[in-house]
PDB file of N, CA and C in Angstrom:
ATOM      1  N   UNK A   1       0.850  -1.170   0.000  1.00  0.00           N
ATOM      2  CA  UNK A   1       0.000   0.000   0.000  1.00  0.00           C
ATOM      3  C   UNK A   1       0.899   1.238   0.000  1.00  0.00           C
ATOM      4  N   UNK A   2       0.621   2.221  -0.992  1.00  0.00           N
ATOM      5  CA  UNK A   2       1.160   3.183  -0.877  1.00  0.00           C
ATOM      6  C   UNK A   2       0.535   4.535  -0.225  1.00  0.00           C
ATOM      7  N   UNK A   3       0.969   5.676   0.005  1.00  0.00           N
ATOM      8  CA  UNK A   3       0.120   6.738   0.587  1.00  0.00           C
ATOM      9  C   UNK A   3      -0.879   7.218   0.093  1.00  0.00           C
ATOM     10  N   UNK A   4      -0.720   7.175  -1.655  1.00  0.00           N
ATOM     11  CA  UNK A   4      -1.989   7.828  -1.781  1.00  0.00           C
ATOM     12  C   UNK A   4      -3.002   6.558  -2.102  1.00  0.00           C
ATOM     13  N   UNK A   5      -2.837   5.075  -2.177  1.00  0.00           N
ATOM     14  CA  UNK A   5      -3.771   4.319  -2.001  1.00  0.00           C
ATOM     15  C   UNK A   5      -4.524   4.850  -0.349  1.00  0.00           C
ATOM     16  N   UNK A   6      -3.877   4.898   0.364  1.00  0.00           N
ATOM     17  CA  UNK A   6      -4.416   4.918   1.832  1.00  0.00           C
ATOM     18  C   UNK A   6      -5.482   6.056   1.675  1.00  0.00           C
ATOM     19  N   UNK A   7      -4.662   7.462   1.109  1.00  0.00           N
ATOM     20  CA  UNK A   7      -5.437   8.713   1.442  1.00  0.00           C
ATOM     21  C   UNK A   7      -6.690   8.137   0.776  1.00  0.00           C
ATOM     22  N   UNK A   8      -6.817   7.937  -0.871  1.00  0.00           N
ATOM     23  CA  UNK A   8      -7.701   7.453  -1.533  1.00  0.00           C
ATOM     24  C   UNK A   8      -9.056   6.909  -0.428  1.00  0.00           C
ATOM     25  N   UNK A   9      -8.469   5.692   0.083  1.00  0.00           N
ATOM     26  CA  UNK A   9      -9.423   4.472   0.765  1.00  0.00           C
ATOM     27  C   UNK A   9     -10.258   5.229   1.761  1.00  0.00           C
ATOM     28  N   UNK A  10      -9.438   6.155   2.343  1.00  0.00           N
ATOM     29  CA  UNK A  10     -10.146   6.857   3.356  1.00  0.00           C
ATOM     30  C   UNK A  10     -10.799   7.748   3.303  1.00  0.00           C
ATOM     31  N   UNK A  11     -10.586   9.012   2.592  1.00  0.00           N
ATOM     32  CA  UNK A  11     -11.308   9.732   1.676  1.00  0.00           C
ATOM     33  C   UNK A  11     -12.744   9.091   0.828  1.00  0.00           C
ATOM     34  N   UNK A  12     -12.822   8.422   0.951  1.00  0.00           N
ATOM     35  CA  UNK A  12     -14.087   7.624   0.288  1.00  0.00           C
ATOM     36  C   UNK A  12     -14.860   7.214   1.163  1.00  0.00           C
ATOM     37  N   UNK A  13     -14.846   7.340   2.806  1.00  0.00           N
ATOM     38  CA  UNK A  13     -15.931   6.828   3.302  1.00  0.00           C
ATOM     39  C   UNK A  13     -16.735   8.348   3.376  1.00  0.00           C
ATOM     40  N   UNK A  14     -17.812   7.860   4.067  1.00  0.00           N
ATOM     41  CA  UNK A  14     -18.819   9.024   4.192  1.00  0.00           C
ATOM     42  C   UNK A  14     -18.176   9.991   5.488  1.00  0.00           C
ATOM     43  N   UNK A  15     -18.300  11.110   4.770  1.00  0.00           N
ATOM     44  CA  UNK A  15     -18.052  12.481   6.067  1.00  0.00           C
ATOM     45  C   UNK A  15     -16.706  12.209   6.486  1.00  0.00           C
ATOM     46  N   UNK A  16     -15.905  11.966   5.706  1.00  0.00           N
ATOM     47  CA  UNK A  16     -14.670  11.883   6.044  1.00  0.00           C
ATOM     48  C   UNK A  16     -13.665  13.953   5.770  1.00  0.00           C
ATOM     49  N   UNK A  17     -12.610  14.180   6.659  1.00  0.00           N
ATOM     50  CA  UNK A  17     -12.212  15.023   6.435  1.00  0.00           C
ATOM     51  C   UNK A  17     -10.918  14.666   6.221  1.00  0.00           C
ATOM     52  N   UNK A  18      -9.926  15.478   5.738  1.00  0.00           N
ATOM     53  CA  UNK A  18      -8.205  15.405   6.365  1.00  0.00           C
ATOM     54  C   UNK A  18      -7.860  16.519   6.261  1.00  0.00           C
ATOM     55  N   UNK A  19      -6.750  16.609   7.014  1.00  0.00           N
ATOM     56  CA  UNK A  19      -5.978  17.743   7.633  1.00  0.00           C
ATOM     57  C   UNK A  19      -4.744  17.436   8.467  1.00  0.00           C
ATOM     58  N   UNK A  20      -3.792  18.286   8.225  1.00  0.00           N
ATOM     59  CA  UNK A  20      -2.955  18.424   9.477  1.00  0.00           C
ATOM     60  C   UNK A  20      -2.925  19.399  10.977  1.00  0.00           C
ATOM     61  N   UNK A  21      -3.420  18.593  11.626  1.00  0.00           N
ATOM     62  CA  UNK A  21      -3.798  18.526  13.177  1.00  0.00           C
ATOM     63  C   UNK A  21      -2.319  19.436  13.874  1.00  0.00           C
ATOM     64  N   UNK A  22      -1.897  17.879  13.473  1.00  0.00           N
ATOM     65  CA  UNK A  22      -0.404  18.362  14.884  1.00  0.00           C
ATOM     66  C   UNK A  22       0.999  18.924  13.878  1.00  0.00           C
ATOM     67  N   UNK A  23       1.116  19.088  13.135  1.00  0.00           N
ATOM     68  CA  UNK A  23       2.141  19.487  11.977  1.00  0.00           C
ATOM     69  C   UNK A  23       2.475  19.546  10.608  1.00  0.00           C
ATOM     70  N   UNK A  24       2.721  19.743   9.922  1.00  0.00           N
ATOM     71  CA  UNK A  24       2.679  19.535   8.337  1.00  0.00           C
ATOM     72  C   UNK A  24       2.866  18.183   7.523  1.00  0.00           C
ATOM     73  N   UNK A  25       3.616  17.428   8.401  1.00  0.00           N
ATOM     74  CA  UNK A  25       3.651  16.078   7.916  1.00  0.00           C
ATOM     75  C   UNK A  25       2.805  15.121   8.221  1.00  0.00           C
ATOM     76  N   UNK A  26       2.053  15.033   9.405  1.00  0.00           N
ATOM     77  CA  UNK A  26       1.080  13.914  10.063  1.00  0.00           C
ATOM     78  C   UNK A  26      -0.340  14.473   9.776  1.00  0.00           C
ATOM     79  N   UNK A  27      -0.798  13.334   8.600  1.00  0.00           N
ATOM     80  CA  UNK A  27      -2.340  13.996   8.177  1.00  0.00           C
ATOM     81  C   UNK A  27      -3.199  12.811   8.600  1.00  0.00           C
ATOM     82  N   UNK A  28      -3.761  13.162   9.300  1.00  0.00           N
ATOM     83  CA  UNK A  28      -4.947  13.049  10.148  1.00  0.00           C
ATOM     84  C   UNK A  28      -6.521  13.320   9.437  1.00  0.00           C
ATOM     85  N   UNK A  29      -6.771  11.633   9.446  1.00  0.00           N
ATOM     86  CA  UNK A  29      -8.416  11.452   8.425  1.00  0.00           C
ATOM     87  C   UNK A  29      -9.248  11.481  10.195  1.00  0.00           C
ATOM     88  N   UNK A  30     -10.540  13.013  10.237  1.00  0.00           N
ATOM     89  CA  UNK A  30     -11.789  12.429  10.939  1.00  0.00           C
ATOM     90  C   UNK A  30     -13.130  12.204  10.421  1.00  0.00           C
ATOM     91  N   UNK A  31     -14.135  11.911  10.736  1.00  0.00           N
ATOM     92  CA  UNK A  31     -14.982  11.946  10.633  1.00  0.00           C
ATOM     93  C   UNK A  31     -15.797  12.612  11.808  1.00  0.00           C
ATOM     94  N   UNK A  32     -17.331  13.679  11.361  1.00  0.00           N
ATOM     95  CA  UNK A  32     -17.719  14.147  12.759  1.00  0.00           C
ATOM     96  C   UNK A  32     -16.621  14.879  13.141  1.00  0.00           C
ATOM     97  N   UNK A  33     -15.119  15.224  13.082  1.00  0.00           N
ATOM     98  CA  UNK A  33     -14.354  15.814  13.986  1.00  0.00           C
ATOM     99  C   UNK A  33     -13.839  15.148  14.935  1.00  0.00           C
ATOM    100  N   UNK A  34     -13.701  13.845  14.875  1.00  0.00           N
ATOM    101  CA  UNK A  34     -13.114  12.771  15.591  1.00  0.00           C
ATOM    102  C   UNK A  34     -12.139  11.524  14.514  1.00  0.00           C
ATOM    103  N   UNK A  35     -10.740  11.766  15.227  1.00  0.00           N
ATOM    104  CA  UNK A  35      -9.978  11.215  14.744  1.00  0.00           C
ATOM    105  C   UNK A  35     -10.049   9.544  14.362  1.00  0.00           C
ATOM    106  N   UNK A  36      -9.501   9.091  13.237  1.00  0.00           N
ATOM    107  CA  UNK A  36     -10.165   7.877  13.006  1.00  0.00           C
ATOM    108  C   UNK A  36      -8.480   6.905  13.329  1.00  0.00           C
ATOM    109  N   UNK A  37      -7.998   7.863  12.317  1.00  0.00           N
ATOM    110  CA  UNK A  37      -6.698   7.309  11.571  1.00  0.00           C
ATOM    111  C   UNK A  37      -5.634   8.623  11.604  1.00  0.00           C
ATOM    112  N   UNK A  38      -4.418   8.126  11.655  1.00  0.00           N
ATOM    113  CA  UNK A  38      -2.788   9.004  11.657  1.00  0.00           C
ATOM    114  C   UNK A  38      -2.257   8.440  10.596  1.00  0.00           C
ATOM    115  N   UNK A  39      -1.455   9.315  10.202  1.00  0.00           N
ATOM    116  CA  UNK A  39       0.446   8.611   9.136  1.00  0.00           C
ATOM    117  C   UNK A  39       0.642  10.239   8.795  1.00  0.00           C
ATOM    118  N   UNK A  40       2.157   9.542   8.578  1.00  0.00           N
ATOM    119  CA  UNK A  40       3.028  10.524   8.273  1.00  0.00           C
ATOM    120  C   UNK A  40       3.089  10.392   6.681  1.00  0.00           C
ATOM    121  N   UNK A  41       3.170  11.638   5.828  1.00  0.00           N
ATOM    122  CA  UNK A  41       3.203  11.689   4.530  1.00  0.00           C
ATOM    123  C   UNK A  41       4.566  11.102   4.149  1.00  0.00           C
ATOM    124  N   UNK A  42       5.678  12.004   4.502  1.00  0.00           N
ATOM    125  CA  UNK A  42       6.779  12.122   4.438  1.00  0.00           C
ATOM    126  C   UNK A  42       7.389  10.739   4.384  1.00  0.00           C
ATOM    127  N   UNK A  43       7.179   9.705   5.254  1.00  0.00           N
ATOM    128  CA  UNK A  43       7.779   8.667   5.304  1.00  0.00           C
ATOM    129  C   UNK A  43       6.458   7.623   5.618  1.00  0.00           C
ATOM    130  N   UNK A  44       5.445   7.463   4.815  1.00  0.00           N
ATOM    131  CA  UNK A  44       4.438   6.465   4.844  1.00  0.00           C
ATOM    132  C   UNK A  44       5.006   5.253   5.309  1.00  0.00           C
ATOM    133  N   UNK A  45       5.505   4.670   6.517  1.00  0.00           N
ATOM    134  CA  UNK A  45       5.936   3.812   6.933  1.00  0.00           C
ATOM    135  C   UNK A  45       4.693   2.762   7.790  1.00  0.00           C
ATOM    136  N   UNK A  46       3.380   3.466   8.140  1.00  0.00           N
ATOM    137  CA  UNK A  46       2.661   3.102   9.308  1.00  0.00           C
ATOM    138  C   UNK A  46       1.613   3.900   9.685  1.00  0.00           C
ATOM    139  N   UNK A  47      -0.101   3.462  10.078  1.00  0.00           N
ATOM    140  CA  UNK A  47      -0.607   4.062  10.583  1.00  0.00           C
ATOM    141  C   UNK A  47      -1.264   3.836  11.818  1.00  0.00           C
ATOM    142  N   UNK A  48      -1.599   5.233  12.130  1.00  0.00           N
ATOM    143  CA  UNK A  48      -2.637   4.415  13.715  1.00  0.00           C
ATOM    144  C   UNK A  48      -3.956   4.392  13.195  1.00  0.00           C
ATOM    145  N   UNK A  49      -4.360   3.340  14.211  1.00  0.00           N
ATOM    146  CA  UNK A  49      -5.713   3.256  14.096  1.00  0.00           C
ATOM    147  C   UNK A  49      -6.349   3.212  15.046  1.00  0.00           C
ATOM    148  N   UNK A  50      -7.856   3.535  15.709  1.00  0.00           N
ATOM    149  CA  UNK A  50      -8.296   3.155  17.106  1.00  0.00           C
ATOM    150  C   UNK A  50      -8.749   1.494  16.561  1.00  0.00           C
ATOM    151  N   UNK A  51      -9.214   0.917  17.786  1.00  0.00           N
ATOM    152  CA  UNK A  51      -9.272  -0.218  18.532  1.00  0.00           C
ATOM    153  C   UNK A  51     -10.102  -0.377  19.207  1.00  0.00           C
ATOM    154  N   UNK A  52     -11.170  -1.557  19.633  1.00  0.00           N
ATOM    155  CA  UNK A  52     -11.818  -2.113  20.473  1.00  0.00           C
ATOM    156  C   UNK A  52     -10.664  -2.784  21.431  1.00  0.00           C
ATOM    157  N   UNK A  53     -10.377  -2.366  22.175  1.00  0.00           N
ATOM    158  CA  UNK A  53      -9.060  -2.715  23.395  1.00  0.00           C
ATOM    159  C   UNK A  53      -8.903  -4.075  23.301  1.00  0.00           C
ATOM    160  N   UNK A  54      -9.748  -4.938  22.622  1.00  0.00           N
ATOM    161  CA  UNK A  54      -9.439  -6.253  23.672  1.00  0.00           C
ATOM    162  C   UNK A  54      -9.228  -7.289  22.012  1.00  0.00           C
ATOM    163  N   UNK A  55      -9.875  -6.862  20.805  1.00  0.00           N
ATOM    164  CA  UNK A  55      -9.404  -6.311  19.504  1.00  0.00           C
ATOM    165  C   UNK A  55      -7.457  -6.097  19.316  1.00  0.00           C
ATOM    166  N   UNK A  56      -7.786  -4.920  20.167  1.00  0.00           N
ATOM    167  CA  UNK A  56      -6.179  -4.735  19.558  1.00  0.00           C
ATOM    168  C   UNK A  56      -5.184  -5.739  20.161  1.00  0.00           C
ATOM    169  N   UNK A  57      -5.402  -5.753  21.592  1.00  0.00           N
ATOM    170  CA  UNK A  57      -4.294  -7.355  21.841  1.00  0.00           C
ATOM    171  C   UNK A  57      -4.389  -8.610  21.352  1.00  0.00           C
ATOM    172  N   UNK A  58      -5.429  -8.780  20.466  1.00  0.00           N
ATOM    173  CA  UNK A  58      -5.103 -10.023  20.070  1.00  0.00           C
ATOM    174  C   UNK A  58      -4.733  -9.588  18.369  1.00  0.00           C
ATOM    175  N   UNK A  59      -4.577  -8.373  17.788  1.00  0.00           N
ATOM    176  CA  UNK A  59      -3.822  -8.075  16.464  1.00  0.00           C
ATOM    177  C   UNK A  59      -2.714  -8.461  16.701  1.00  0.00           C
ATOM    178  N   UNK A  60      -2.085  -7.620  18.121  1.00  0.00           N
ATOM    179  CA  UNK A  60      -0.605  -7.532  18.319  1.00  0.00           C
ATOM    180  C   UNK A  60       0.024  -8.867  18.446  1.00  0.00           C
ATOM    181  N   UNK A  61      -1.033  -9.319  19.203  1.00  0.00           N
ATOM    182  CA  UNK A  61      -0.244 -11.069  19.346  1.00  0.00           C
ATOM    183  C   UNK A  61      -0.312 -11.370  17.979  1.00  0.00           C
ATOM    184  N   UNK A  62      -1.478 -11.253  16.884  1.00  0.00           N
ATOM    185  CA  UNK A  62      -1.208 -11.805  16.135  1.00  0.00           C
ATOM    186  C   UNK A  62       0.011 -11.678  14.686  1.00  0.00           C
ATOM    187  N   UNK A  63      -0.166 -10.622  14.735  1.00  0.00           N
ATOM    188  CA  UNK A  63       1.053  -9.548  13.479  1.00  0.00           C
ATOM    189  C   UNK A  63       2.093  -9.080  14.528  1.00  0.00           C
ATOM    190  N   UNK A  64       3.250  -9.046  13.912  1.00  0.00           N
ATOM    191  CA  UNK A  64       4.346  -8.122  14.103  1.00  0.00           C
ATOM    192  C   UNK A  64       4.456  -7.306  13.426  1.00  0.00           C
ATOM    193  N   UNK A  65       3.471  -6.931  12.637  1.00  0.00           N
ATOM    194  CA  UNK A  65       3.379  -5.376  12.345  1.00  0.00           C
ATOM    195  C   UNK A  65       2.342  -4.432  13.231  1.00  0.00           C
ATOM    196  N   UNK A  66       2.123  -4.937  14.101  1.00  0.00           N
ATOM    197  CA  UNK A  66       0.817  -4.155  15.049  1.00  0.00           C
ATOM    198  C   UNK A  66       1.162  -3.991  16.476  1.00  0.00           C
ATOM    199  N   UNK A  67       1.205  -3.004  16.582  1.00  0.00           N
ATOM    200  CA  UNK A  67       2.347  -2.519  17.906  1.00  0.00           C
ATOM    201  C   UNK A  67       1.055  -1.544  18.422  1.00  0.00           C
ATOM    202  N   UNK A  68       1.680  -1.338  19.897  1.00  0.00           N
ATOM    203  CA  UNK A  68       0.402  -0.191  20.836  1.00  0.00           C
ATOM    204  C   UNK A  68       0.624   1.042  20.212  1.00  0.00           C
ATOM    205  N   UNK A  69      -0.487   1.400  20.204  1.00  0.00           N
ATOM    206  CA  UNK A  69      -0.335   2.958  19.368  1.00  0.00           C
ATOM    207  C   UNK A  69       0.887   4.107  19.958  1.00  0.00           C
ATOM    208  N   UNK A  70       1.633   4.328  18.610  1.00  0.00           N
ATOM    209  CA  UNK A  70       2.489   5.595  19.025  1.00  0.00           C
ATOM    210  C   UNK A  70       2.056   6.638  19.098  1.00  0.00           C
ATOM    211  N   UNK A  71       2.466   7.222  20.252  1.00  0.00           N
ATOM    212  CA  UNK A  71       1.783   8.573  21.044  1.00  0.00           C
ATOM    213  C   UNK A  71       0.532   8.637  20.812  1.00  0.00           C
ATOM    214  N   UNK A  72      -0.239   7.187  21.269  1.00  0.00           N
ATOM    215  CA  UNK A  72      -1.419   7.415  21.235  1.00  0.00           C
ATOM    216  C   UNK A  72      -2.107   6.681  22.820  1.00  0.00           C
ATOM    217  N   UNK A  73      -2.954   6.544  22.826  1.00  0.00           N
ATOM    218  CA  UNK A  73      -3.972   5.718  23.968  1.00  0.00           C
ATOM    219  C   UNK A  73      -3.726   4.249  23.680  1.00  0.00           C
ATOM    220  N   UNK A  74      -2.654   3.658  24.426  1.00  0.00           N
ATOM    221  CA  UNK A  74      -2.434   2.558  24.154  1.00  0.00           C
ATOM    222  C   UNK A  74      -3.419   1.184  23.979  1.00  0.00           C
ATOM    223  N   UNK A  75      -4.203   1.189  24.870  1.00  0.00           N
ATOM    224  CA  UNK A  75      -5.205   0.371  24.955  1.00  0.00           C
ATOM    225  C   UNK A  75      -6.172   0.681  24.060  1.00  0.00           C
ATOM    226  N   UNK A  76      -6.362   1.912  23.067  1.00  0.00           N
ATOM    227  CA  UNK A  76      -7.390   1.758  22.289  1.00  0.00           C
ATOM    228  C   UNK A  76      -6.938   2.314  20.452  1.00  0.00           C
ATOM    229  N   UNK A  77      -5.476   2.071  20.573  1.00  0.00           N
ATOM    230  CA  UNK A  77      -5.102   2.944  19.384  1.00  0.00           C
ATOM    231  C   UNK A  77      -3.806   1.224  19.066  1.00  0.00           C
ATOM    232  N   UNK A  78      -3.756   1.139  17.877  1.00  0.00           N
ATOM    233  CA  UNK A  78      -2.605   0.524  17.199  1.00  0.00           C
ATOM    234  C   UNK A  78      -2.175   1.081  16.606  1.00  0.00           C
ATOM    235  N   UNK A  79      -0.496   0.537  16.080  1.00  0.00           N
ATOM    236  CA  UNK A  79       0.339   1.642  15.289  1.00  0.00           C
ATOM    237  C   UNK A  79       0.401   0.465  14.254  1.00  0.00           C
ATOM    238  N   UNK A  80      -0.305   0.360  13.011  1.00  0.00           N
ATOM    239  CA  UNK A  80       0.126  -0.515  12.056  1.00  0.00           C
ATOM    240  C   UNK A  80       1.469  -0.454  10.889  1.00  0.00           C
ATOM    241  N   UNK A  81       2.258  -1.338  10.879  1.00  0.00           N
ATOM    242  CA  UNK A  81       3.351  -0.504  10.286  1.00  0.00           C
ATOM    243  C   UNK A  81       2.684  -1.868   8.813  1.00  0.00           C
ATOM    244  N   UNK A  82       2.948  -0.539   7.811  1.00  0.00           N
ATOM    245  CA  UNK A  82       2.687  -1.257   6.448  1.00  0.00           C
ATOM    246  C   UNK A  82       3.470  -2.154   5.360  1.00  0.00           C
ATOM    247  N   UNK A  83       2.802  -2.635   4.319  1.00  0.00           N
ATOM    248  CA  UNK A  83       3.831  -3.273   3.509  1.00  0.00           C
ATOM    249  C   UNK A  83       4.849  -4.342   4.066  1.00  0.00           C
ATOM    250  N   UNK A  84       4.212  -4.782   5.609  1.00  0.00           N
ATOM    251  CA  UNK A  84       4.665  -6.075   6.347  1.00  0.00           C
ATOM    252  C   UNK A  84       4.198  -6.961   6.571  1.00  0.00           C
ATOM    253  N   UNK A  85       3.327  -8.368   7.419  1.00  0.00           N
ATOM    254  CA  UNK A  85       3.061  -8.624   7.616  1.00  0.00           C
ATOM    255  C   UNK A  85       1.635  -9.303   7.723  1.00  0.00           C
ATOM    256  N   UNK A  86       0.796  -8.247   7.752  1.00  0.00           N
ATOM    257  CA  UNK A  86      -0.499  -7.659   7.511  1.00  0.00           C
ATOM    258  C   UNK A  86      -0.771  -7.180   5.938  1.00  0.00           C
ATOM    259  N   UNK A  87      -1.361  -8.188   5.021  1.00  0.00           N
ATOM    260  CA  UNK A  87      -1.744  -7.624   3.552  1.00  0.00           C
ATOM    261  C   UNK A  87      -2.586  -6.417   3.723  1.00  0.00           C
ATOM    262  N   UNK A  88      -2.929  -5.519   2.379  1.00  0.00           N
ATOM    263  CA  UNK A  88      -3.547  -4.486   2.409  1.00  0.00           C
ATOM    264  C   UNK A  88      -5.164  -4.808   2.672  1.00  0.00           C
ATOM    265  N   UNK A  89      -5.514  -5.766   2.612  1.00  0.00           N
ATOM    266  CA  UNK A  89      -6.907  -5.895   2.433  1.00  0.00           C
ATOM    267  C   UNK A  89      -7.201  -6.034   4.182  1.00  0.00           C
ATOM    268  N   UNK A  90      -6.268  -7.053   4.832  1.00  0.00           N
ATOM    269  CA  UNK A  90      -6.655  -6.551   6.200  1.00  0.00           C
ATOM    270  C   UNK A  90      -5.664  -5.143   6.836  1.00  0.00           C
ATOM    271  N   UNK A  91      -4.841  -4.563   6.432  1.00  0.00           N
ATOM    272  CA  UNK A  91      -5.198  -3.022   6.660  1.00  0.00           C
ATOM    273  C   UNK A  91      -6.556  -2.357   6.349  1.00  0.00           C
ATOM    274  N   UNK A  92      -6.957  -2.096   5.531  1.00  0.00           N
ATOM    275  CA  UNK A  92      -8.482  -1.434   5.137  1.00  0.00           C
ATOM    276  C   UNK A  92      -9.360  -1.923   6.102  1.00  0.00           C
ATOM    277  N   UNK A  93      -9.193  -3.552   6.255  1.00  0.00           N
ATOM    278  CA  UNK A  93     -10.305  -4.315   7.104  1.00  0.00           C
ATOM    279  C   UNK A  93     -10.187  -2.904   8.705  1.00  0.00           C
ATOM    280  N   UNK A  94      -9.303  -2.901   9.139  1.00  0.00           N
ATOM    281  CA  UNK A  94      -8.934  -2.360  10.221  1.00  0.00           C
ATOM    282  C   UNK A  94      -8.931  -0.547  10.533  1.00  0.00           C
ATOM    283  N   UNK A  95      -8.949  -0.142   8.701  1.00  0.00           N
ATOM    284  CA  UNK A  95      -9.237   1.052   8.847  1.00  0.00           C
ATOM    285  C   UNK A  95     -10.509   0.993   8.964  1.00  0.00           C
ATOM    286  N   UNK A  96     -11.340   0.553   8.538  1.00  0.00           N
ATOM    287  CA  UNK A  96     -13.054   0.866   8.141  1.00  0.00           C
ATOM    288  C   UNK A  96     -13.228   0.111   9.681  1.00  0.00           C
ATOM    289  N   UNK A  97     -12.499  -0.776  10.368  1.00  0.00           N
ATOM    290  CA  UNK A  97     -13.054  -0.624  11.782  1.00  0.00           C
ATOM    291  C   UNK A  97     -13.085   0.401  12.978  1.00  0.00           C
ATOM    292  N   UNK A  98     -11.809   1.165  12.596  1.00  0.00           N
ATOM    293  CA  UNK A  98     -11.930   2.331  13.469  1.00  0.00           C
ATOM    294  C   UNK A  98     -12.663   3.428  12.579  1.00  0.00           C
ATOM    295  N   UNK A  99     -12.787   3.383  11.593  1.00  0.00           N
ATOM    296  CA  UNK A  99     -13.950   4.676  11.203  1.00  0.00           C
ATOM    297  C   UNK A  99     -14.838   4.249  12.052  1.00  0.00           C
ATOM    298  N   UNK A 100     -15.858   3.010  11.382  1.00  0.00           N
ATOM    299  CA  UNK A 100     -16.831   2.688  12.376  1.00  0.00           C
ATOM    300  C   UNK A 100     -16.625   3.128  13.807  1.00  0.00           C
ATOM    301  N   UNK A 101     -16.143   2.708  14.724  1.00  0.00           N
ATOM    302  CA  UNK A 101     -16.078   3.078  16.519  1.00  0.00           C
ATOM    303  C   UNK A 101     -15.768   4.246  16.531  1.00  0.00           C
ATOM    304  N   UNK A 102     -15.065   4.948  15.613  1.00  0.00           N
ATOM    305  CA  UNK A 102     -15.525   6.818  15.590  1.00  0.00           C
ATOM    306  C   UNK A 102     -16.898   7.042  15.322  1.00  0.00           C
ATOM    307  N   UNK A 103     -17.632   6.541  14.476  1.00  0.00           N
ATOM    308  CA  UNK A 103     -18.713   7.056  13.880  1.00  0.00           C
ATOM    309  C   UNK A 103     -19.750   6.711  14.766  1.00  0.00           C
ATOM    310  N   UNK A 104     -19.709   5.179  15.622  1.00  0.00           N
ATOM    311  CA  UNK A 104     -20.644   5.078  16.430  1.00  0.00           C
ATOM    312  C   UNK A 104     -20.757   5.793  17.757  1.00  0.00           C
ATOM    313  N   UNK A 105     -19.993   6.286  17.703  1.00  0.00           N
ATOM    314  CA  UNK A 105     -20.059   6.953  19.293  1.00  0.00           C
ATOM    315  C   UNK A 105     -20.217   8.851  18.920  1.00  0.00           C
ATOM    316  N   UNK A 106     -20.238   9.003  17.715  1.00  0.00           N
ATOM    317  CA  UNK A 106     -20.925  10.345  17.235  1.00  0.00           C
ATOM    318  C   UNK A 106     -22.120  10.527  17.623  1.00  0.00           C
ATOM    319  N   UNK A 107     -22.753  11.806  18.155  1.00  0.00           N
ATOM    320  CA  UNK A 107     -24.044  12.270  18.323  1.00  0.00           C
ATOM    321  C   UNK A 107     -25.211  11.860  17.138  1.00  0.00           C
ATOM    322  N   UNK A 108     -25.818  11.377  17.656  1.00  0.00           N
ATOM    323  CA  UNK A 108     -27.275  11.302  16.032  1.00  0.00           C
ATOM    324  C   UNK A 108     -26.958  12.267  15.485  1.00  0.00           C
ATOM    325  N   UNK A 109     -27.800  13.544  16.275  1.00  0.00           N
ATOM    326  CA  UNK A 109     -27.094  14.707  15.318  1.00  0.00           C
ATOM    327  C   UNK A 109     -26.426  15.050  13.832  1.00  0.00           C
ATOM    328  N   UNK A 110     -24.853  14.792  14.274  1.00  0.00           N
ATOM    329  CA  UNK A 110     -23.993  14.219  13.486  1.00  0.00           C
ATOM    330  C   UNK A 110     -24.078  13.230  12.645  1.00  0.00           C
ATOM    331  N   UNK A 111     -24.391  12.464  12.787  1.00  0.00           N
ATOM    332  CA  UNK A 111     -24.982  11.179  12.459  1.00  0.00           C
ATOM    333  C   UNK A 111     -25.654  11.270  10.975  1.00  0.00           C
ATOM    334  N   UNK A 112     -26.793  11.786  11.654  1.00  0.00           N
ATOM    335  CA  UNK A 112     -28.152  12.163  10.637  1.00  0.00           C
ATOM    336  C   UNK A 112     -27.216  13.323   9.450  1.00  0.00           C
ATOM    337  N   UNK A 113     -26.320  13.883   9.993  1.00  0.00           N
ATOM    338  CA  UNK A 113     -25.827  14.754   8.898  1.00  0.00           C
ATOM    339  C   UNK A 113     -25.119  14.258   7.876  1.00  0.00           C
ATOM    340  N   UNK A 114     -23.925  13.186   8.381  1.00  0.00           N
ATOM    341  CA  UNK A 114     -22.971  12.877   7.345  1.00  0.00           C
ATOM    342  C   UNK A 114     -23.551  11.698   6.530  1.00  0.00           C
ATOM    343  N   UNK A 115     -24.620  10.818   7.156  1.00  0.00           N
ATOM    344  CA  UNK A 115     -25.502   9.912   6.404  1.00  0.00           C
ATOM    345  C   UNK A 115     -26.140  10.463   5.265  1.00  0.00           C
ATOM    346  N   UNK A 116     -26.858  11.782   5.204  1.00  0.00           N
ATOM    347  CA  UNK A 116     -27.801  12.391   4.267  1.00  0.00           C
ATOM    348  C   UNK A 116     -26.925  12.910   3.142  1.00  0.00           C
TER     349      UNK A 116
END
């Protein structure tokens, strides 16, 4: 997987945004205004993703490409490092799971907006 496959994949769900958050290099996909997914442009090596906590320890046991999230909430964030271990199809599997657990814990509100 390359970067702009990733940006692509993600950019295509519903109500998706990107931006750089914390610096010019780390672009950051939310939805609602809640972070889904991280990577660095510059050196597309890896992204984070959130996690169902109990989900992510059994990735890590399972891949050695799936480590506790860097500088993130360990228990609910993984750091997937790419083009290892883990084919692209279960990367995506894992992005479209943390969109989802962003999206479900969005206000209806919200909800009702980025659905329509």
């Amino acid at each position: 997987m390359n970067i702009e496959d990733f940006r692509n994949y993600c950019l295509n769900k519903k109500g998706v945004t990107e931006g750089f958050l914390f610096d010019e290099t780390t672009l950051v996909f939310k939805v609602g205004e809640k972070v889904f997914t991280i990577t660095n442009i510059e050196m597309f090596e890896s992204i984070n993703v959130k996690c169902d906590p109990e989900l992510a320890i059994e990735l890590r046991e399972r891949y050695t490409s799936v480590l506790p999230g860097y500088h993130m909430n360990k228990k609910h964030w993984n750091t997937i490092v790419v083009n290892s271990d883990m084919d692209d199809s279960e990367v995506k599997k894992w992005v479209d799971h943390s969109y989802q657990l962003v999206f479900d814990k969005l206000p209806k509100k919200i909800k009702d907006v980025l659905v329509d």
